[in-house]
N, C-alpha and C. Protein backbone atom coordinates (compact mmCIF):
# COMPACT_ATOMS: atom_id res chain seq x y z
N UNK A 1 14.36 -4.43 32.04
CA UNK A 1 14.81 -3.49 31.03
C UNK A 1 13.72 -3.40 29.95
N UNK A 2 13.22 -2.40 29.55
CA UNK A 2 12.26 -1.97 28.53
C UNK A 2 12.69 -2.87 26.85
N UNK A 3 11.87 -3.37 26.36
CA UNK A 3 12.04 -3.63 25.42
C UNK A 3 11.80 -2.42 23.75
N UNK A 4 12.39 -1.86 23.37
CA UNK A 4 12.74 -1.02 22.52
C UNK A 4 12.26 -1.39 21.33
N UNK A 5 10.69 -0.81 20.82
CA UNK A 5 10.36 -1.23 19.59
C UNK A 5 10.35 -0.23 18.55
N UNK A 6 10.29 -0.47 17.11
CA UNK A 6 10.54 0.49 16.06
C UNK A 6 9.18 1.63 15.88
N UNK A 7 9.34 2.19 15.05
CA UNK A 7 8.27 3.02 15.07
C UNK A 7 6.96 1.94 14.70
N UNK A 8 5.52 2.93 14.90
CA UNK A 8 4.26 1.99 14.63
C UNK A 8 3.99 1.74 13.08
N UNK A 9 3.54 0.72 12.74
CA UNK A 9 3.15 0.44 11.26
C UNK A 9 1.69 0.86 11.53
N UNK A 10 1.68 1.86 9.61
CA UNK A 10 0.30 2.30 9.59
C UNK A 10 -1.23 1.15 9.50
N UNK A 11 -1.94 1.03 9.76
CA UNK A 11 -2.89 0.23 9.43
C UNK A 11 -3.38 0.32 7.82
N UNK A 12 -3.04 -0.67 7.56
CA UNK A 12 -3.46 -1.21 6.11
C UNK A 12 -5.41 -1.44 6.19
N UNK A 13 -5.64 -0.74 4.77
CA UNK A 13 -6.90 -0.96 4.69
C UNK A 13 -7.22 -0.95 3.11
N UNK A 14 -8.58 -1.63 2.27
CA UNK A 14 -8.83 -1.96 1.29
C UNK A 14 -10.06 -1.48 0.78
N UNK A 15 -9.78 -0.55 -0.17
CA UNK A 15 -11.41 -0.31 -0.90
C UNK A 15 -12.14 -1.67 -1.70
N UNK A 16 -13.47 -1.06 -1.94
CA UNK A 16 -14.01 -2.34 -2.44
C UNK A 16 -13.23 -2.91 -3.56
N UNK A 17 -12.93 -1.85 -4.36
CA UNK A 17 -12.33 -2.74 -6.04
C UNK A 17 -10.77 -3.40 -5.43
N UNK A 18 -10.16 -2.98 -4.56
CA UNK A 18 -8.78 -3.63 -4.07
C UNK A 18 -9.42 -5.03 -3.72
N UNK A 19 -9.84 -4.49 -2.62
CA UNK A 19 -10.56 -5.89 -2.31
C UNK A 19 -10.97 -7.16 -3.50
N UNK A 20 -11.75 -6.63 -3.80
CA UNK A 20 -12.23 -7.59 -4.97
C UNK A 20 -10.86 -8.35 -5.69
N UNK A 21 -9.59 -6.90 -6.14
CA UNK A 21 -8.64 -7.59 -6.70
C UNK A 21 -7.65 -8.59 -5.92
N UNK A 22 -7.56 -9.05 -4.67
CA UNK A 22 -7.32 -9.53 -3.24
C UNK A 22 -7.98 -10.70 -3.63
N UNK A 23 -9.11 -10.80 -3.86
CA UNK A 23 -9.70 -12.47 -4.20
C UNK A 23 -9.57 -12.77 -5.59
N UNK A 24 -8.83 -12.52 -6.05
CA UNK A 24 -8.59 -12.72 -7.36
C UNK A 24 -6.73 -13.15 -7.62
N UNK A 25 -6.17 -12.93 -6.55
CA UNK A 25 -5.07 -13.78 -6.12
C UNK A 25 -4.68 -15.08 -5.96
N UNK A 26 -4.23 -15.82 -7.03
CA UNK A 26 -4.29 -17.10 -6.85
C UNK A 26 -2.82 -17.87 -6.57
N UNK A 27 -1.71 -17.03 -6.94
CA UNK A 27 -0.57 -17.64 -6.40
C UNK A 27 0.43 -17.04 -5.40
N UNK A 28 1.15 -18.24 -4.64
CA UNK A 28 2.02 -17.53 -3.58
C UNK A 28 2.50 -16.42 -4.21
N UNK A 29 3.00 -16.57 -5.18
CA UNK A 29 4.28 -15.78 -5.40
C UNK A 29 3.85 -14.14 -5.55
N UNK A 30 2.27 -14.16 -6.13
CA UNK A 30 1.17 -12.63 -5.92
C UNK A 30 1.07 -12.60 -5.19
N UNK A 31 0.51 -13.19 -3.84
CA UNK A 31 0.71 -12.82 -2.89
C UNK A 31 2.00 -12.26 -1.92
N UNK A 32 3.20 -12.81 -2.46
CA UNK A 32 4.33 -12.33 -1.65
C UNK A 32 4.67 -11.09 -2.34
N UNK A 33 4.35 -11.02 -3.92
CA UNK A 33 5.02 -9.42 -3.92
C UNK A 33 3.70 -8.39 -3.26
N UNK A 34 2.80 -8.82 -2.93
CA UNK A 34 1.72 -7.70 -2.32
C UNK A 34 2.47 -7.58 -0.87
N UNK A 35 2.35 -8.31 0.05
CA UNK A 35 2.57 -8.56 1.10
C UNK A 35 4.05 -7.64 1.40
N UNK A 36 5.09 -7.96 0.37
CA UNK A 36 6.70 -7.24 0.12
C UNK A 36 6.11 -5.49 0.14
N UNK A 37 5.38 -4.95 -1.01
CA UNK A 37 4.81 -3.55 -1.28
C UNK A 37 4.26 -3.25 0.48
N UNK A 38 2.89 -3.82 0.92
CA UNK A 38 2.33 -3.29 1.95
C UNK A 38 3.10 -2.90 3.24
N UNK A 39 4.28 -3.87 2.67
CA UNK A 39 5.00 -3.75 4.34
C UNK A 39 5.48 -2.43 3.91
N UNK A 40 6.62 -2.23 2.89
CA UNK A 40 7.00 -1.07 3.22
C UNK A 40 6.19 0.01 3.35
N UNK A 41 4.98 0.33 2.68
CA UNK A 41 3.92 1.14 3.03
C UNK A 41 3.58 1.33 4.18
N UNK A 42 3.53 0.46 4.95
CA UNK A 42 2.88 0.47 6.11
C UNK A 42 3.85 0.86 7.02
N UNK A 43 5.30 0.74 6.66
CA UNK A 43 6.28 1.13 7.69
C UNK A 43 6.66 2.56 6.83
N UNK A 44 6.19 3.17 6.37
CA UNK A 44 6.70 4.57 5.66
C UNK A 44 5.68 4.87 4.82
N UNK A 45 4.35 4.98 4.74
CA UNK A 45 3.61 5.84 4.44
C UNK A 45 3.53 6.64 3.03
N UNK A 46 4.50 7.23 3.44
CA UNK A 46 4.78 8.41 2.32
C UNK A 46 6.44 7.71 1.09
N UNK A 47 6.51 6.44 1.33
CA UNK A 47 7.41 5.68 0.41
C UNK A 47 7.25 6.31 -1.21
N UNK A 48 5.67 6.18 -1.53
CA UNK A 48 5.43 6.11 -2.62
C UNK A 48 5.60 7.41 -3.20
N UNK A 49 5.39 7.73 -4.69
CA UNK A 49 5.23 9.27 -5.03
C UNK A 49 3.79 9.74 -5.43
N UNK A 50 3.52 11.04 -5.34
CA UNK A 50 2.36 11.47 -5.23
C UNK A 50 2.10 11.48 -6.73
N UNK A 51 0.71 10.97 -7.15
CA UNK A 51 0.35 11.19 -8.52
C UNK A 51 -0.33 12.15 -8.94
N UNK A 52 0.06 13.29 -9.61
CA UNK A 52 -0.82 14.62 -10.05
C UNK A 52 -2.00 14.02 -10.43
N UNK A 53 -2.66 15.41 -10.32
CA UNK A 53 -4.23 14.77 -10.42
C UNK A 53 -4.92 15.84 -9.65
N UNK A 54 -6.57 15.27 -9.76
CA UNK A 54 -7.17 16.34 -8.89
C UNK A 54 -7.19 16.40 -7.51
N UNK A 55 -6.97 17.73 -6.58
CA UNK A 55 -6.81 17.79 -5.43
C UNK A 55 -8.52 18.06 -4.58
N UNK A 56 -9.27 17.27 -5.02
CA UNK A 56 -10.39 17.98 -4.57
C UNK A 56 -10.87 16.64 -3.55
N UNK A 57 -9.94 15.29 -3.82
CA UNK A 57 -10.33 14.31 -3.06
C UNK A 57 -9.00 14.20 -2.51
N UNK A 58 -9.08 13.03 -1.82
CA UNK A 58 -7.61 11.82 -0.95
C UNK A 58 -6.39 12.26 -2.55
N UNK A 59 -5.11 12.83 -1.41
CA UNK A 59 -4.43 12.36 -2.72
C UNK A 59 -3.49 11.20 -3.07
N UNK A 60 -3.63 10.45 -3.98
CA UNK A 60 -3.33 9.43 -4.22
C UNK A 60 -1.40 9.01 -4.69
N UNK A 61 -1.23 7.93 -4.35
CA UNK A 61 0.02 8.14 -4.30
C UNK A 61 0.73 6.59 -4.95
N UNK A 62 1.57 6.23 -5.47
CA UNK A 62 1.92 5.03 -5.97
C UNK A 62 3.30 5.01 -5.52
N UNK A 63 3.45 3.35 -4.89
CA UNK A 63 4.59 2.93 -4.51
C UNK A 63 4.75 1.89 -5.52
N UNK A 64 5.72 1.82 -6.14
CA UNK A 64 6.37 0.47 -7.39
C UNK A 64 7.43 -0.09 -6.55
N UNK A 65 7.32 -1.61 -6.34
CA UNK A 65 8.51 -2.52 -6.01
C UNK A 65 8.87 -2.91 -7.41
N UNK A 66 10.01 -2.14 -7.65
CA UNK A 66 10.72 -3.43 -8.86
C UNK A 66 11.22 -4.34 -8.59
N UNK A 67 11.63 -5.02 -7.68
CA UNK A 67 11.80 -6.17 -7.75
C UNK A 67 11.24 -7.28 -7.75
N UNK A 68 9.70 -6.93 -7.08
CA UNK A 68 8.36 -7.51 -7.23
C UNK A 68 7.86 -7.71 -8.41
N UNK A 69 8.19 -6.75 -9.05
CA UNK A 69 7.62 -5.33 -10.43
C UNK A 69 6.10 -5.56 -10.14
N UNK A 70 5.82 -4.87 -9.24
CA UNK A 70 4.01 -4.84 -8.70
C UNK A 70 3.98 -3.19 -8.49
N UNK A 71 2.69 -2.51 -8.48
CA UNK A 71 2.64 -1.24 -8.31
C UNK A 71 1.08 -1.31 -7.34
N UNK A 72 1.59 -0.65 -6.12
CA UNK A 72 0.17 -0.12 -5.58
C UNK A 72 -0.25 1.56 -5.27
N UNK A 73 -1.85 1.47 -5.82
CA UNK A 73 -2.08 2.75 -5.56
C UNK A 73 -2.69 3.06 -4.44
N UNK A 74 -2.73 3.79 -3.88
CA UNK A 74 -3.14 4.14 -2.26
C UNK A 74 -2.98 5.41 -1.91
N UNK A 75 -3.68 5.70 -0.51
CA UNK A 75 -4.07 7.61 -0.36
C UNK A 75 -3.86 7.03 1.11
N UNK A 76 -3.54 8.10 2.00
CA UNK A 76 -3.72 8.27 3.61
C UNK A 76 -4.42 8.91 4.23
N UNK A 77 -4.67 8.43 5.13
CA UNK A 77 -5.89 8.97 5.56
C UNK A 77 -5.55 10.62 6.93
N UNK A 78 -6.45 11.24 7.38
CA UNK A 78 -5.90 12.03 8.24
C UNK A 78 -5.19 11.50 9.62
N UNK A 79 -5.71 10.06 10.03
CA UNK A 79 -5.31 9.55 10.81
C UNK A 79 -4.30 8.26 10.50
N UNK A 80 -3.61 8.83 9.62
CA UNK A 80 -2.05 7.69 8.71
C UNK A 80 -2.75 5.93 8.65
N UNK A 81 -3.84 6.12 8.13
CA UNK A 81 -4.45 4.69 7.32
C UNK A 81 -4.16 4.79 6.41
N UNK A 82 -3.47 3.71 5.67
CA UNK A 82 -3.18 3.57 4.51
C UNK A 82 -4.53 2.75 3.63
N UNK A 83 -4.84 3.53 2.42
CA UNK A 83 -6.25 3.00 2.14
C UNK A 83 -5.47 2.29 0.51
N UNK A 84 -5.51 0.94 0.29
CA UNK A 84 -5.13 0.66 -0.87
C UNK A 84 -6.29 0.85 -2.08
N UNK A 85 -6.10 1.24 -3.16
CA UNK A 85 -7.27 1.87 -3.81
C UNK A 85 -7.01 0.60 -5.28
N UNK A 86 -5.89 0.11 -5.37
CA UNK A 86 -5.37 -0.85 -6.56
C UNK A 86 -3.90 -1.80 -6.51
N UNK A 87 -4.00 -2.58 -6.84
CA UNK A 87 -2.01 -3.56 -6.60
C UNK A 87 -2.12 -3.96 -8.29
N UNK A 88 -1.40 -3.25 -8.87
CA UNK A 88 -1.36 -3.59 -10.06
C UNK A 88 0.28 -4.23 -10.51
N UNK A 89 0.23 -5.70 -11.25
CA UNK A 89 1.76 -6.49 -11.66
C UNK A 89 1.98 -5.09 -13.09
N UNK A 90 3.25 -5.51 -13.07
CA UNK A 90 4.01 -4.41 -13.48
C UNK A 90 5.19 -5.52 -14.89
């Protein structure tokens, strides 16, 4: 019998300044509200709301966990990569 899996999670990816803010993580507990944000991102994409602004690049979009109270900013790509651009505590 086929095993029945959920839809695909987008691939998570990190610009340089995310990155940078990624090693600058020093406790579990930052790390678990990042980890809490990416998942749902990564399983819904379009979670976050779109932030006005200029349309001449990626448009950028922010998902807030309050219960985390963490905010990440991030854009998708044409091929549904999620590019994190910032994880800012809230």
């Amino acid at each position: 019998m086929p095993t029945h899996h959920g839809p695909r999670r987008a691939r998570i990816a990190f610009s340089d300044a995310a990155a940078k803010q990624l090693e600058n993580i020093t406790t579990e507990a930052e790390l678990h509200a990042l980890d809490r944000a990416l998942v749902v991102i990564s399983v819904d994409p379009d979670a976050g709301e779109p932030l006005p602004g200029d349309s001449s690049g990626p448009a950028l979009r922010q998902y807030t966990d309050d219960v985390e109270a963490v905010r990440v900013l991030y854009f998708v790509t044409a091929l549904r990569t999620v590019v994190v651009v910032a994880y800012i505590e809230v």
